[in-house]
Protein backbone atom coordinates (compact mmCIF):
# COMPACT_ATOMS: atom_id res chain seq x y z
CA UNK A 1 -152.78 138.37 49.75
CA UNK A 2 -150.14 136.35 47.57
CA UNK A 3 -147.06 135.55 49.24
CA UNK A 4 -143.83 136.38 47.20
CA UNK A 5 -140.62 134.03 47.91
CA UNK A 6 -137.70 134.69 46.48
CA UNK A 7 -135.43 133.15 43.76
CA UNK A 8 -132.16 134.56 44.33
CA UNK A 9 -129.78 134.57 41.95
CA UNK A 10 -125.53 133.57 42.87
CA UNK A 11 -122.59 134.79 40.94
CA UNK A 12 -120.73 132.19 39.02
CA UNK A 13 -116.83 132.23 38.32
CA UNK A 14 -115.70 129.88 34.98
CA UNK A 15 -112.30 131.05 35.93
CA UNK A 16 -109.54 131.47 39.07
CA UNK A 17 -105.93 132.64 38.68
CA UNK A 18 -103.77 134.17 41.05
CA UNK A 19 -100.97 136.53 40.56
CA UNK A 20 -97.13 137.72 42.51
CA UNK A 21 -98.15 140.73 43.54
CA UNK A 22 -94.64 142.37 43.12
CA UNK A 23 -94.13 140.78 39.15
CA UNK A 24 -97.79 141.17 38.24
CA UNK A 25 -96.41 137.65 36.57
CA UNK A 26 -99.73 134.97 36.55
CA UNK A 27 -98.63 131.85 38.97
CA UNK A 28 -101.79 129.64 37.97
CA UNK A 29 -105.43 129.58 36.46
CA UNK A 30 -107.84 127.14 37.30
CA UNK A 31 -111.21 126.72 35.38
CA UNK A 32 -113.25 123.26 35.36
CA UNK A 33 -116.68 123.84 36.18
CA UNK A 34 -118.85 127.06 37.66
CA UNK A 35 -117.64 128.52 40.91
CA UNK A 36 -119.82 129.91 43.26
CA UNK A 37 -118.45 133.36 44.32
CA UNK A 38 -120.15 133.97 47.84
CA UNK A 39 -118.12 130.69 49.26
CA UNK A 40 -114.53 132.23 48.23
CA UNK A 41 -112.44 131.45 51.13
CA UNK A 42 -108.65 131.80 51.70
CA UNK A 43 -106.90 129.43 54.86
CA UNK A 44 -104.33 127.54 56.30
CA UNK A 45 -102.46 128.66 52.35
CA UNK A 46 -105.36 127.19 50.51
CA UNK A 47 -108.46 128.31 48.54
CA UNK A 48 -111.23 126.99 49.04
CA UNK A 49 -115.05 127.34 47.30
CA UNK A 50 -117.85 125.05 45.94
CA UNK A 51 -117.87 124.17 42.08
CA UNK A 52 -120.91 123.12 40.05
CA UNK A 53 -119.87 120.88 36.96
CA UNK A 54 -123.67 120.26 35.61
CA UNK A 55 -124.29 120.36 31.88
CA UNK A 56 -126.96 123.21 33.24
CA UNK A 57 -124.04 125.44 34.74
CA UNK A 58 -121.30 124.92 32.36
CA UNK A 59 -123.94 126.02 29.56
CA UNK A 60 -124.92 128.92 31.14
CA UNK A 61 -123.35 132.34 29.97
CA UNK A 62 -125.02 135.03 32.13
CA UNK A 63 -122.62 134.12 35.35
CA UNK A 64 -125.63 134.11 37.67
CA UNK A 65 -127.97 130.65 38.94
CA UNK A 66 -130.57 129.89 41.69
CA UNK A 67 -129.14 127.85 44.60
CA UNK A 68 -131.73 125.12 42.87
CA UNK A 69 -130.49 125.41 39.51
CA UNK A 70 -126.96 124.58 41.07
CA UNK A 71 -127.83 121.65 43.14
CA UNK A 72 -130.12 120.24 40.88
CA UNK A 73 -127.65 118.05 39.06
CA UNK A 74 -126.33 116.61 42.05
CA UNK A 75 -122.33 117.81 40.97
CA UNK A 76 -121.34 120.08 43.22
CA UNK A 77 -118.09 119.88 45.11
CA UNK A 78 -116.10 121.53 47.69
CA UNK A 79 -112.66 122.27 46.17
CA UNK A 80 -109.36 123.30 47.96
CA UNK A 81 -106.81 124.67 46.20
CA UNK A 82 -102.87 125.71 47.31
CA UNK A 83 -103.42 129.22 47.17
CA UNK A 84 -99.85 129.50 46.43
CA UNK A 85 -99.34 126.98 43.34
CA UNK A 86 -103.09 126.40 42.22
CA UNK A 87 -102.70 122.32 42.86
CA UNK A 88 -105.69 120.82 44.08
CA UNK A 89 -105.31 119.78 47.67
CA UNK A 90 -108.75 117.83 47.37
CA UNK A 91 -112.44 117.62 45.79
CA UNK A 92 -115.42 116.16 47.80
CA UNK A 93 -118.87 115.76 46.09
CA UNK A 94 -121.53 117.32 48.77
CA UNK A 95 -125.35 116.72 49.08
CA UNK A 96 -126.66 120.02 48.74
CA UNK A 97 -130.22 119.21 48.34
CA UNK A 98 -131.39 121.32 51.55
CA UNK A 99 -129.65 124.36 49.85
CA UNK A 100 -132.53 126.48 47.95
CA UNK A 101 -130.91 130.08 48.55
CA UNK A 102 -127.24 131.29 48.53
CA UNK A 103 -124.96 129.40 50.65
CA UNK A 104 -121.62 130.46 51.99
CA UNK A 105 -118.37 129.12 53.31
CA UNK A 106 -116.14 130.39 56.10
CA UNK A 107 -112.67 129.37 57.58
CA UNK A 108 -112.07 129.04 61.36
CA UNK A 109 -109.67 126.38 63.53
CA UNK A 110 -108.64 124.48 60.70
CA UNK A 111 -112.49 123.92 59.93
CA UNK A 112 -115.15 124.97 56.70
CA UNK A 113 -118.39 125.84 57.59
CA UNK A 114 -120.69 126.03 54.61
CA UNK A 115 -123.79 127.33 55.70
CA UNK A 116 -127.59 127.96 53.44
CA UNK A 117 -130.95 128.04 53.84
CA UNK A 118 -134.66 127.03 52.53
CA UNK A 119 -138.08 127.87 52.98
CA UNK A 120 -139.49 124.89 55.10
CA UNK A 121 -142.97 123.37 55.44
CA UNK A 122 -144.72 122.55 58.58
CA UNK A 123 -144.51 118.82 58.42
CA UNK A 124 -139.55 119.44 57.68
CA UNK A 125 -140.01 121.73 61.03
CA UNK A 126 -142.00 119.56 62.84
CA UNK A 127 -139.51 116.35 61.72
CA UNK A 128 -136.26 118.75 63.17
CA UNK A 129 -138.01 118.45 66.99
CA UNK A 130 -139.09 122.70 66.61
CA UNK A 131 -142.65 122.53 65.98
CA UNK A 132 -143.65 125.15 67.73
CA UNK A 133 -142.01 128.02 65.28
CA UNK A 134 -143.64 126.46 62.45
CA UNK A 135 -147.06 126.79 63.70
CA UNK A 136 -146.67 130.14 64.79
CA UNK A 137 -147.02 131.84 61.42
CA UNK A 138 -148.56 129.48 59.05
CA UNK A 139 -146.49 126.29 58.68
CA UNK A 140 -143.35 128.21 56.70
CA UNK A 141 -140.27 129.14 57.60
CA UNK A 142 -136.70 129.88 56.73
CA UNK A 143 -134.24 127.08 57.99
CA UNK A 144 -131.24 126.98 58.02
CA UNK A 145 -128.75 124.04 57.52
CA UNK A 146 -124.81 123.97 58.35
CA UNK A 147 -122.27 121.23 57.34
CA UNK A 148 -118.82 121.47 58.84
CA UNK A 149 -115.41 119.81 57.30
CA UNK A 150 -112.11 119.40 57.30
CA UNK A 151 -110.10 122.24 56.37
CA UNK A 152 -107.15 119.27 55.22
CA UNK A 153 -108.76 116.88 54.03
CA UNK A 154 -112.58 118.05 53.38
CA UNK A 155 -114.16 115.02 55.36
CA UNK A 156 -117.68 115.69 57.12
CA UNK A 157 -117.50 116.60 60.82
CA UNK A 158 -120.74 117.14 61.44
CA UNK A 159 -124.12 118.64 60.13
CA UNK A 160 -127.06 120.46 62.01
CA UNK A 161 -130.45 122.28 60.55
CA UNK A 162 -132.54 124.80 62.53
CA UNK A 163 -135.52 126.85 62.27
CA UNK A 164 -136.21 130.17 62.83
CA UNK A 165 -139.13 132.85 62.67
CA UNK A 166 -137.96 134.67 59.95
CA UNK A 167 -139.94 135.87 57.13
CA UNK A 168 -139.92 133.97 54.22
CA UNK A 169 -140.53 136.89 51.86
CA UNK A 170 -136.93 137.65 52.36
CA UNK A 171 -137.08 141.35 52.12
CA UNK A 172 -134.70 142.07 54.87
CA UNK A 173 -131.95 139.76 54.21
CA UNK A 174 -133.56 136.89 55.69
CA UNK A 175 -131.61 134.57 53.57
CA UNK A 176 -127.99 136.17 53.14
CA UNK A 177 -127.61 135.55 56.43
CA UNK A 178 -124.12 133.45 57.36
CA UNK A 179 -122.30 132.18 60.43
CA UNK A 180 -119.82 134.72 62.35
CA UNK A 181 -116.86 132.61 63.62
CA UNK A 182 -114.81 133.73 66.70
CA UNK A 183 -112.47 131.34 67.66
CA UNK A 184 -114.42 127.70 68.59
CA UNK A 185 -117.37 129.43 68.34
CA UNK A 186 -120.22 130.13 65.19
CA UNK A 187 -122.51 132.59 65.37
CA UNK A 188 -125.79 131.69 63.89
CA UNK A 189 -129.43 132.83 63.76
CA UNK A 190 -130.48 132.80 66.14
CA UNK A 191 -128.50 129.87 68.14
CA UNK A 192 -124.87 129.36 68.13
CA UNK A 193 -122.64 126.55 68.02
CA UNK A 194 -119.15 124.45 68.83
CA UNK A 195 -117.55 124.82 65.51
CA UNK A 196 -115.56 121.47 66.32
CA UNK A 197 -118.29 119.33 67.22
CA UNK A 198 -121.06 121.17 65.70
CA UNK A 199 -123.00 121.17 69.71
CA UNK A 200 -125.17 123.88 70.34
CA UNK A 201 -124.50 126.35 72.79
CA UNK A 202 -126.99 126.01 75.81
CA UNK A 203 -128.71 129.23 76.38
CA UNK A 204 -127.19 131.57 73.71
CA UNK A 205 -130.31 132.76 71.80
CA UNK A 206 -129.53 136.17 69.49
CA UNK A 207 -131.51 138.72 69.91
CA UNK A 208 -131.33 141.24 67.58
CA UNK A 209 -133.03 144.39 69.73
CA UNK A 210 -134.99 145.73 66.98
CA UNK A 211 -135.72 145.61 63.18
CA UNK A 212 -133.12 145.69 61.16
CA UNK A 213 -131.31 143.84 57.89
CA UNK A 214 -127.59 142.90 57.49
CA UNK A 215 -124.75 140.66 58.79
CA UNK A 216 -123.03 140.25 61.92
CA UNK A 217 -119.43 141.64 62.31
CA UNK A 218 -117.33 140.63 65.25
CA UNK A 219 -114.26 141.55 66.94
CA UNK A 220 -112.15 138.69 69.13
CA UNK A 221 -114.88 139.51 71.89
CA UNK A 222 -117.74 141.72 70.48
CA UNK A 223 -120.47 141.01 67.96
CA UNK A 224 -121.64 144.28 65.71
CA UNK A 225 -125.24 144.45 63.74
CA UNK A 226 -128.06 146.75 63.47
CA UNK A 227 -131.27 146.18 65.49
CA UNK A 228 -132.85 149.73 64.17
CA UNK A 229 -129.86 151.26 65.35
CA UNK A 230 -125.79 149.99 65.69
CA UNK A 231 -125.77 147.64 68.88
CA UNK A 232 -122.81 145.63 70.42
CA UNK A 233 -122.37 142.75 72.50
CA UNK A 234 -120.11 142.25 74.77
CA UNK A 235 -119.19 138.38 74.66
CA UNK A 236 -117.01 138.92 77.86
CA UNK A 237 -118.51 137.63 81.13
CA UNK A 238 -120.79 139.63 82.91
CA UNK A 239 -121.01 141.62 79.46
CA UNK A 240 -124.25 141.71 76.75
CA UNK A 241 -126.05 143.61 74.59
CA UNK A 242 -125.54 147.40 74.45
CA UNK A 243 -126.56 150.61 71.68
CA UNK A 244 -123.64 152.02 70.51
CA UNK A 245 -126.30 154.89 69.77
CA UNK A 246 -129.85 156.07 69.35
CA UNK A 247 -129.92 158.44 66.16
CA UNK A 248 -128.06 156.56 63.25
CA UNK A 249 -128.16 152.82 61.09
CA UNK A 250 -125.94 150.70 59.22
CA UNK A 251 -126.51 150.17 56.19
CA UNK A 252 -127.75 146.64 54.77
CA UNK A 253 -125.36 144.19 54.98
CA UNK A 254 -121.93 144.09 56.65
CA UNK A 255 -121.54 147.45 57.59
CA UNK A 256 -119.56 147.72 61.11
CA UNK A 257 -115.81 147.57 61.12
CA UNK A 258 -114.15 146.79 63.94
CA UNK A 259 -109.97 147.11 63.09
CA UNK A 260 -107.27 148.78 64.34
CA UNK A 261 -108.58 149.40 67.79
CA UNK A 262 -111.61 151.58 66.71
CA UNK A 263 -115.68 150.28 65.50
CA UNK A 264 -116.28 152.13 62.12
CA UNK A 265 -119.99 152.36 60.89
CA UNK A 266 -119.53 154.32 57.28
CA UNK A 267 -122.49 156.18 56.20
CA UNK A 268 -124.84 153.66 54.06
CA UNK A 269 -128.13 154.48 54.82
CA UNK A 270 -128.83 157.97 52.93
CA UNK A 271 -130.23 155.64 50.09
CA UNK A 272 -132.69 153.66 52.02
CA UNK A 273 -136.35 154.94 52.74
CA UNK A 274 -135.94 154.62 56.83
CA UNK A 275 -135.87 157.57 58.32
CA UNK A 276 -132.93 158.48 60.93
CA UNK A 277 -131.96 162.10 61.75
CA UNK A 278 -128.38 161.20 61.27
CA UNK A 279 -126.61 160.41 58.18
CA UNK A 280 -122.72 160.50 59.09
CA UNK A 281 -119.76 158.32 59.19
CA UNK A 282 -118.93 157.08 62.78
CA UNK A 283 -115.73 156.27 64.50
CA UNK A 284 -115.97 155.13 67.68
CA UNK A 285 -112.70 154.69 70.03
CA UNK A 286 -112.02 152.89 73.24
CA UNK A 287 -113.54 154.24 76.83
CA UNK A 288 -110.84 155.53 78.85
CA UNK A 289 -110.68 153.86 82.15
């Protein structure tokens, strides 16, 4: 049977501009090369995001590019902007060469983590010390690679790769998958990490307690996903993994809210062919004592 792997495609910004949101007046526009749209993020009163400046991407005129299309030219850099005044705080050239599907960028303790994946042969697993994953299903896996920076100054901290047994067909989200930050702490697949120092976390392996597609959500002390149905862990000690019920699912991607005190889960999976017997919006409020 052929094996389909995918060649997903990321938006592209040519332009940035931000505007007083009491005047409606424009405060700045910013437009050099192509921005990639999934690693938008706002901290410490800067924007930051990765721009491609290749002759490929600033000739292209449908907004959307591969991961390989991007990195192919070898000019791609992290930008930061002053979210406030548009000046840029800094540019740093990156090797993204390990980046084949979209990557993503998040903002936690003053750090970036930018975060992508590829399909990996046997012989890249074996080389990253986990050999044992990639001869489990045929040599090929998706692996994921992290850098971490500088939120100030966009210096390298520290970079780490792992593998996983996902599939590589990618039909379930296998590679829109990014880091949850809470606090010191990311949230990978399956392992987790020191954001600061980019050490793994002994003995945290995520288990997702049954099929299912989408991001993590979090809360200061509670992760949110779907393993078939909405589950919860407790990240408290002596807490874990919990259902929140047996009868409903998420929908595909980021699809628990945790705000205000209560977990949301609004309906999203009436257009999917999984069956559940219950297609509702859910609030869910605190235990009383």
């Amino acid at each position: 049977m052929p094996v389909w792997y995918p060649n997903m495609k990321v938006a592209l910004s040519r332009r940035l501009f931000a505007v007083d949101r009491t005047t409606g007046d424009v405060l700045w526009r910013y437009g050099k090369g192509r921005v990639v749209d999934t690693t938008l993020t706002v901290g410490a009163g800067n924007l930051y995001f990765l721009e491609c400046r290749s002759p490929a991407a600033l000739a292209d005129h449908s907004g959307r590019m591969t991961m390989q299309q991007i990195v192919a030219g070898d000019q791609v850099s992290l930008v930061a902007l002053d979210a406030v005044s548009g000046t840029v705080r800094f540019e740093r050239k990156l090797d993204l060469r390990d980046l084949q599907q979209p990557a993503y960028l998040g903002f936690a303790e003053h750090t970036l983590l930018l975060s992508g994946s590829k399909i990996a042969r046997g012989e890249q697993i074996v080389a990253s010390g986990e050999a044992a994953l990639a001869q489990r299903r045929g040599g090929e896996r998706v692996h994921y690679y992290f850098q971490a920076f500088d939120a100030g100054t966009g210096e390298l901290r520290w970079r780490r790769d792992h593998d996983t047994d996902l599939d590589v067909r990618g039909g379930h989200g296998e590679f829109n998958r990014h880091p949850t930050l809470i606090g010191q702490t990311a949230y990978t697949w399956p392992y987790a990490y020191d954001l600061q120092t980019g050490r793994r976390i002994e003995g945290w392996v995520f288990n997702r307690h049954g099929h299912g597609c989408g991001n993590i959500s979090a809360a200061a002390e509670c992760l949110f996903w779907r393993g078939g149905n909405p589950w919860m862990y407790d990240l408290r000690p002596g807490g874990g993994p919990l259902p929140l019920n047996r009868v409903s699912r998420p929908g595909c991607f980021i699809n628990i809210i945790p705000a205000g005190g209560l977990v949301l889960i609004p309906e999203a999976s009436s257009g999917c062919t999984c069956a559940y017997p219950m297609q509702m919006s859910i609030a869910y409020a605190p235990r009383s004592p």
